[in-house]
PDB file of N, CA and C in Angstrom:
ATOM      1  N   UNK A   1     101.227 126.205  82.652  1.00  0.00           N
ATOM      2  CA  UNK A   1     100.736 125.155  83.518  1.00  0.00           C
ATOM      3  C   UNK A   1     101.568 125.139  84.794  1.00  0.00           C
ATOM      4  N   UNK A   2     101.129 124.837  85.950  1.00  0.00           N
ATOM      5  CA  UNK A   2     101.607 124.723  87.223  1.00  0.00           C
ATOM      6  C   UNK A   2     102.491 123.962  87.342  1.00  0.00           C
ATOM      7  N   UNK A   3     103.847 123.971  87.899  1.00  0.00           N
ATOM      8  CA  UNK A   3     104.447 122.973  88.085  1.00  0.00           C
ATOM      9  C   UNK A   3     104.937 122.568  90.046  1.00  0.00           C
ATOM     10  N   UNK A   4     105.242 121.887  90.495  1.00  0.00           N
ATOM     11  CA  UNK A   4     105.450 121.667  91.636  1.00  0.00           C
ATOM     12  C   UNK A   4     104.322 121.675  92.636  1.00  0.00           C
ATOM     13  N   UNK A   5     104.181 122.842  93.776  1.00  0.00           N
ATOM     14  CA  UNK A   5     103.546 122.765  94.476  1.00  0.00           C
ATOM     15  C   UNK A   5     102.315 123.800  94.584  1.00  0.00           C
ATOM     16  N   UNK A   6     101.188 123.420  94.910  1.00  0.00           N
ATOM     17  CA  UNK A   6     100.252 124.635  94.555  1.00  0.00           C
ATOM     18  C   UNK A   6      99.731 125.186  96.031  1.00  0.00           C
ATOM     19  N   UNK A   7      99.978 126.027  95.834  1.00  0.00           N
ATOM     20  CA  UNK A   7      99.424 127.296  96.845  1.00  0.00           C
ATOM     21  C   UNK A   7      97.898 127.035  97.663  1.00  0.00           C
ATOM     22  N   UNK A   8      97.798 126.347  98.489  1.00  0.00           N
ATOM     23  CA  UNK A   8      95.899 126.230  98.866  1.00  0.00           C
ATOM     24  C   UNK A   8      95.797 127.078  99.317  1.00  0.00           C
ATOM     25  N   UNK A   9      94.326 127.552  99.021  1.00  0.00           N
ATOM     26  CA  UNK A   9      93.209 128.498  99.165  1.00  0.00           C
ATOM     27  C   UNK A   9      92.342 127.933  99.439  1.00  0.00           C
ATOM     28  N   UNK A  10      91.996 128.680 101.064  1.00  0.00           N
ATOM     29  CA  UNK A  10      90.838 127.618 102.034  1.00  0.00           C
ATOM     30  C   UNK A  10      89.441 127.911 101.549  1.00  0.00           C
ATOM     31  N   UNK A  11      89.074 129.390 100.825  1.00  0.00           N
ATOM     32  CA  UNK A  11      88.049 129.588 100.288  1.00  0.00           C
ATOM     33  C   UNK A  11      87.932 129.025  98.843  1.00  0.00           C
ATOM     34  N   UNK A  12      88.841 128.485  98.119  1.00  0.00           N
ATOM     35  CA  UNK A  12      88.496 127.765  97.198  1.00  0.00           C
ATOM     36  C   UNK A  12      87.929 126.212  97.622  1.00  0.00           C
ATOM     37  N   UNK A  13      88.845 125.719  98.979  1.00  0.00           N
ATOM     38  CA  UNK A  13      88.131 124.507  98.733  1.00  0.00           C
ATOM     39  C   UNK A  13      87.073 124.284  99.428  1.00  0.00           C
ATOM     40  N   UNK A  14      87.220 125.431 100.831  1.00  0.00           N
ATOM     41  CA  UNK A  14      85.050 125.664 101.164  1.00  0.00           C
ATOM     42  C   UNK A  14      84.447 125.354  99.838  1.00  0.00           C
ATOM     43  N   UNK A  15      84.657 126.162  98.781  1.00  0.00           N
ATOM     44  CA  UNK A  15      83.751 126.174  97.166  1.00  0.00           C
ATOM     45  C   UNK A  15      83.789 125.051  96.937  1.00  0.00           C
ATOM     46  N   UNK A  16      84.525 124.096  96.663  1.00  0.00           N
ATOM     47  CA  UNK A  16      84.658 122.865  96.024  1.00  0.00           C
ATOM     48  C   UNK A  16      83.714 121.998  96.626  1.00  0.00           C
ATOM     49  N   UNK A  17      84.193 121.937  98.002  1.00  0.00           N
ATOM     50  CA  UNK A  17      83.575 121.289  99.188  1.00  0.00           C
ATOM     51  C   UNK A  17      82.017 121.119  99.252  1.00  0.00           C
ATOM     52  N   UNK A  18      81.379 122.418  98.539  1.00  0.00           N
ATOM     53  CA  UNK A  18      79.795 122.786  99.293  1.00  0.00           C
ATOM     54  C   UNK A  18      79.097 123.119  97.874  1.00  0.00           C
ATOM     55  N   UNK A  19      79.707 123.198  96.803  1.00  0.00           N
ATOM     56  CA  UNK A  19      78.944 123.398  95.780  1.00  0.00           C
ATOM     57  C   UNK A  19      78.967 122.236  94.492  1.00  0.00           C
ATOM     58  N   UNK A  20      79.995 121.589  94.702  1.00  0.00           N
ATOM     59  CA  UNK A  20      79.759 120.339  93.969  1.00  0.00           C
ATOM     60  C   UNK A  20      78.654 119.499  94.134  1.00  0.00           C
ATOM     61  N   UNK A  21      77.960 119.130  94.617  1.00  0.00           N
ATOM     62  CA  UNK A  21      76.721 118.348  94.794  1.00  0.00           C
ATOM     63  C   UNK A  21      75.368 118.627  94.481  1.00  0.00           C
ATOM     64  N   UNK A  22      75.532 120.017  94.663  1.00  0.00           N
ATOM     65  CA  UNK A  22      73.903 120.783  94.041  1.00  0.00           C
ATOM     66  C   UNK A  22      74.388 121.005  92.463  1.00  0.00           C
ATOM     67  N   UNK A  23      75.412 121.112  92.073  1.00  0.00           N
ATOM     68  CA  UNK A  23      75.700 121.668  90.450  1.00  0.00           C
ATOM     69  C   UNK A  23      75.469 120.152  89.531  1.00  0.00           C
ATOM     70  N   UNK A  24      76.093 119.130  90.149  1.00  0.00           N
ATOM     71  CA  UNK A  24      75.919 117.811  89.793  1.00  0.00           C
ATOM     72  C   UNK A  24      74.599 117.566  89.340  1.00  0.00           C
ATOM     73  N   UNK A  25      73.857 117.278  90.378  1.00  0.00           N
ATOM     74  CA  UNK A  25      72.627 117.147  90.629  1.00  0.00           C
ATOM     75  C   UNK A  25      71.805 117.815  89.380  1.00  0.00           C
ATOM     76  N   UNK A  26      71.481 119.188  89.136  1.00  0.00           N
ATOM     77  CA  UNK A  26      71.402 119.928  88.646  1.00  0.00           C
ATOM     78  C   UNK A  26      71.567 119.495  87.077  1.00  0.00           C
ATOM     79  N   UNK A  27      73.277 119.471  86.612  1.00  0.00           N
ATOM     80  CA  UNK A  27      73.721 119.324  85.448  1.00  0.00           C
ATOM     81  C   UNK A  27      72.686 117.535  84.648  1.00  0.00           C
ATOM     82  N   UNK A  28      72.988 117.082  85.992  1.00  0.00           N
ATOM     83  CA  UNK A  28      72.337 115.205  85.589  1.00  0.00           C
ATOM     84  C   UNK A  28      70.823 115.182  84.998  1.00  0.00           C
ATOM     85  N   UNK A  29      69.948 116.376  85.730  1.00  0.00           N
ATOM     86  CA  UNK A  29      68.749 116.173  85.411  1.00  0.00           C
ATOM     87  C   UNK A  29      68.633 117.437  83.704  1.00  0.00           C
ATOM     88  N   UNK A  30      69.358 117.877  83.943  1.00  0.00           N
ATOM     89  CA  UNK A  30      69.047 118.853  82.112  1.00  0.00           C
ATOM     90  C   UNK A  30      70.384 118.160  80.952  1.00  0.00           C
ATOM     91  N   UNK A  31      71.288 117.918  81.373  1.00  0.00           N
ATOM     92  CA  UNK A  31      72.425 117.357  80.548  1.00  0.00           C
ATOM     93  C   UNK A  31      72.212 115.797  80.067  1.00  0.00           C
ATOM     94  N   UNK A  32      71.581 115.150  78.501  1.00  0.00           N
ATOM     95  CA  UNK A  32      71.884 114.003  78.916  1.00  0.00           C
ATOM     96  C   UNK A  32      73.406 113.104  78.990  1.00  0.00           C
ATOM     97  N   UNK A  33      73.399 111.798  79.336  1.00  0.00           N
ATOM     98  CA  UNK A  33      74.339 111.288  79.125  1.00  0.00           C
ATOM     99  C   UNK A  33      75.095 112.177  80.134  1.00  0.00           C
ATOM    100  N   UNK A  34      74.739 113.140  81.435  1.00  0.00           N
ATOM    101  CA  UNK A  34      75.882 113.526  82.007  1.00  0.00           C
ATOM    102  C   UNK A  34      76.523 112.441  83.225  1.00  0.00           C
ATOM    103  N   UNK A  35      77.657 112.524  83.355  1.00  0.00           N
ATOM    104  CA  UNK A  35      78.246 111.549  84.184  1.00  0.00           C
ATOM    105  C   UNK A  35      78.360 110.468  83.958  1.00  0.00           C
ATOM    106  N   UNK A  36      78.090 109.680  82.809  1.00  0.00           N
ATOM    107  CA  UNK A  36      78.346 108.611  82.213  1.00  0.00           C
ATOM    108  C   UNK A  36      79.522 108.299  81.846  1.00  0.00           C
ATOM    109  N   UNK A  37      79.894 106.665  82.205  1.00  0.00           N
ATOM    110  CA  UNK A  37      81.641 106.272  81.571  1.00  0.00           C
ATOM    111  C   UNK A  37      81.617 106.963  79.780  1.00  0.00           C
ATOM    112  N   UNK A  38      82.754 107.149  79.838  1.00  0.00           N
ATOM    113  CA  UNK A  38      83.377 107.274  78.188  1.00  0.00           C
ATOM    114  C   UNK A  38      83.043 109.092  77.969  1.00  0.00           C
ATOM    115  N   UNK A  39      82.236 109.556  78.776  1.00  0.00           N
ATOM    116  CA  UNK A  39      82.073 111.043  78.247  1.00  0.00           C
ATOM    117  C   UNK A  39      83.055 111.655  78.345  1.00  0.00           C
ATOM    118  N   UNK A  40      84.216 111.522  78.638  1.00  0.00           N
ATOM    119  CA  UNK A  40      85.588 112.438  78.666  1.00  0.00           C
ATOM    120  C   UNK A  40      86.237 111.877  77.493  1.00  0.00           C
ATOM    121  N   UNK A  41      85.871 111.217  76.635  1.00  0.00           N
ATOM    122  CA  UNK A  41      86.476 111.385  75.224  1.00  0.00           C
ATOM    123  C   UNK A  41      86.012 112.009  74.235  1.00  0.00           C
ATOM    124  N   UNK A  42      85.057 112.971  74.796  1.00  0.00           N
ATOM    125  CA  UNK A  42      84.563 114.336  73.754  1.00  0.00           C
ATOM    126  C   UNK A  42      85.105 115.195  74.309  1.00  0.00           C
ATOM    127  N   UNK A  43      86.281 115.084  75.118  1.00  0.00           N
ATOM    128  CA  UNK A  43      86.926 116.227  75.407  1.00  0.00           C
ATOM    129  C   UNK A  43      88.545 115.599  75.169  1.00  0.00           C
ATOM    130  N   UNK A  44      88.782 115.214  74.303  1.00  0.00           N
ATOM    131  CA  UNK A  44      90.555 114.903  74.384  1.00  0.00           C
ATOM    132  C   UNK A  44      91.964 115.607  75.226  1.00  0.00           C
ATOM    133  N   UNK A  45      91.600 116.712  74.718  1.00  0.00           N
ATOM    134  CA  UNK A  45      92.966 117.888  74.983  1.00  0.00           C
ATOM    135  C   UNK A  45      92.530 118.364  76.754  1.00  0.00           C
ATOM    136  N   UNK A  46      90.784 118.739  76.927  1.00  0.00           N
ATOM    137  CA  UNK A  46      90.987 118.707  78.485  1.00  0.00           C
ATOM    138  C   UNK A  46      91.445 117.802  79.231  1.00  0.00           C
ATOM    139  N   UNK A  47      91.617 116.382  78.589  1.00  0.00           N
ATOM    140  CA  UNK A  47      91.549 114.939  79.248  1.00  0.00           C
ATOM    141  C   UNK A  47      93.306 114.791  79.454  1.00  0.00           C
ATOM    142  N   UNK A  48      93.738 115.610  78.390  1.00  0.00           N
ATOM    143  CA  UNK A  48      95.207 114.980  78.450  1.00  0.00           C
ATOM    144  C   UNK A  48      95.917 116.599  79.353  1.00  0.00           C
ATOM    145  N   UNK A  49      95.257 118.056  79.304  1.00  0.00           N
ATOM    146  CA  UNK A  49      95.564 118.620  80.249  1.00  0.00           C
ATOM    147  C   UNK A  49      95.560 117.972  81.638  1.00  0.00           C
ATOM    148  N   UNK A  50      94.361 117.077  82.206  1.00  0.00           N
ATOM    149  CA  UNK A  50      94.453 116.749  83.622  1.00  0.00           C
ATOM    150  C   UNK A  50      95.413 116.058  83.636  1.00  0.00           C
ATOM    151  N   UNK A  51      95.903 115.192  82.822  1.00  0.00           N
ATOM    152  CA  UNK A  51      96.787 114.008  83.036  1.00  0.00           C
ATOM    153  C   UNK A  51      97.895 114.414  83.253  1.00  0.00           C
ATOM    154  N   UNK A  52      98.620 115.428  82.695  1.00  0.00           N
ATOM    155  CA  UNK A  52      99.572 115.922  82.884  1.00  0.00           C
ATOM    156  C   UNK A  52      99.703 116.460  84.070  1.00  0.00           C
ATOM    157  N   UNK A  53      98.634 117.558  84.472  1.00  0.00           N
ATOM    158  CA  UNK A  53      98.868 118.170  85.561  1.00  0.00           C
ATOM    159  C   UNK A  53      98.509 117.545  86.884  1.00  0.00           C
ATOM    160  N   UNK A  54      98.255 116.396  87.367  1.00  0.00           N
ATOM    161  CA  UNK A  54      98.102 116.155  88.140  1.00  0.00           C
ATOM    162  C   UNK A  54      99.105 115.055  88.051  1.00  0.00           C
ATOM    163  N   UNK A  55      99.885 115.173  87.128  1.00  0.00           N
ATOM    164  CA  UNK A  55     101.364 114.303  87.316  1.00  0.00           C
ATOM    165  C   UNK A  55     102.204 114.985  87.913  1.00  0.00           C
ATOM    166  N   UNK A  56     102.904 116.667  87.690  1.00  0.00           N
ATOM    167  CA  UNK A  56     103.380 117.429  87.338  1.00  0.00           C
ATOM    168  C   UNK A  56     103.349 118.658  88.974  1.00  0.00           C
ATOM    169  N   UNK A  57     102.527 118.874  89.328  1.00  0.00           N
ATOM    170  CA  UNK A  57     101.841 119.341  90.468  1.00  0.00           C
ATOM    171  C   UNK A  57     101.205 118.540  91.779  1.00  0.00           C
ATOM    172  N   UNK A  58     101.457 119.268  92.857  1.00  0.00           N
ATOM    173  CA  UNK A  58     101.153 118.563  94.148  1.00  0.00           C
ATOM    174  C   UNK A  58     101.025 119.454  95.138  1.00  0.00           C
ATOM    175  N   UNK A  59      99.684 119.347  95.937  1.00  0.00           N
ATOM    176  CA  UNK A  59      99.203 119.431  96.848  1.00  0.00           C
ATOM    177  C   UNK A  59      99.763 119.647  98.010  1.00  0.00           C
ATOM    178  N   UNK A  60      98.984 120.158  99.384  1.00  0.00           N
ATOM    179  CA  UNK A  60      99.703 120.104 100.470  1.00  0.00           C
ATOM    180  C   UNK A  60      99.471 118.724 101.440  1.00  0.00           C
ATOM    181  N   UNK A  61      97.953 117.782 100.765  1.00  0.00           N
ATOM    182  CA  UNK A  61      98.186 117.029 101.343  1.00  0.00           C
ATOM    183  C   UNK A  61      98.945 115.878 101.117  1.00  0.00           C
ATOM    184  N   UNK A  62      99.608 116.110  99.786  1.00  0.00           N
ATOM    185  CA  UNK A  62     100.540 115.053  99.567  1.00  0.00           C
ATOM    186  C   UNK A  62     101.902 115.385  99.862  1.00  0.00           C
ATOM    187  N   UNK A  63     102.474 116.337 100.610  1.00  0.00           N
ATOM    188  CA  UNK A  63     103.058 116.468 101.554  1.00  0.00           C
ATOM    189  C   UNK A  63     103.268 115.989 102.692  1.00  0.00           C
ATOM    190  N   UNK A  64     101.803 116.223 103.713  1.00  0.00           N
ATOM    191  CA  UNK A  64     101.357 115.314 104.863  1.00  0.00           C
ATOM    192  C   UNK A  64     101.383 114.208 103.984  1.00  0.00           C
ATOM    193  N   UNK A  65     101.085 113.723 103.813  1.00  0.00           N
ATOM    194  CA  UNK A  65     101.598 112.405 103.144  1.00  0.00           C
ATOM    195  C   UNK A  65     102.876 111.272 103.361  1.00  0.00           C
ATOM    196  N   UNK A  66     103.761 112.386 102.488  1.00  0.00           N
ATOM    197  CA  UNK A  66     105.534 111.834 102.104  1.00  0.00           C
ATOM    198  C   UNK A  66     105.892 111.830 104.012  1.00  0.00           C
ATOM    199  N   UNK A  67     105.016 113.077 104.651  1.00  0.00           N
ATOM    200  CA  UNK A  67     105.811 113.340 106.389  1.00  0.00           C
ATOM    201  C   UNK A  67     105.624 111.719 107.121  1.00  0.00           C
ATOM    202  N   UNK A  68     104.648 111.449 107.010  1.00  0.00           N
ATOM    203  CA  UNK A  68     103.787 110.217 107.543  1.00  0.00           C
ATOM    204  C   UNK A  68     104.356 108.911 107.664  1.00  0.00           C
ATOM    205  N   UNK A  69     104.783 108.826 106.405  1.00  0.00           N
ATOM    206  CA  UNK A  69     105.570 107.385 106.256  1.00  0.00           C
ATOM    207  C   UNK A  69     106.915 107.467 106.312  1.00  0.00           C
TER     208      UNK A  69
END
């Protein structure tokens, strides 16, 4: 698992940026129950991976951030 600071990649977050909304979309109309509160407790262990790592790891804009204030 990552620790500290992570490396951005501008073509990853173009991806993030421009394809999240059509996949959504998409997943909502064939998946039921998708995007609904409580559905991340059929996933435990992914649920407690994010938690960690987004304790654990940081960004560049939370950098600009800490500069700011």
């Amino acid at each position: 698992m990552k620790v500290g600071f992570r490396k951005p990649s501008v073509s990853r977050s173009i991806k993030a940026r421009t394809t999240g909304r059509a996949k959504r979309a998409v997943k909502r109309s064939i998946v039921p129950f998708y995007g609904h509160k409580g559905m991340g407790l059929l996933h435990p262990l992914k649920a407690a991976y994010g938690w960690v790592y987004r304790r654990i790891s940081f960004g560049w804009r939370a950098l600009l951030n800490m500069f700011r204030k």
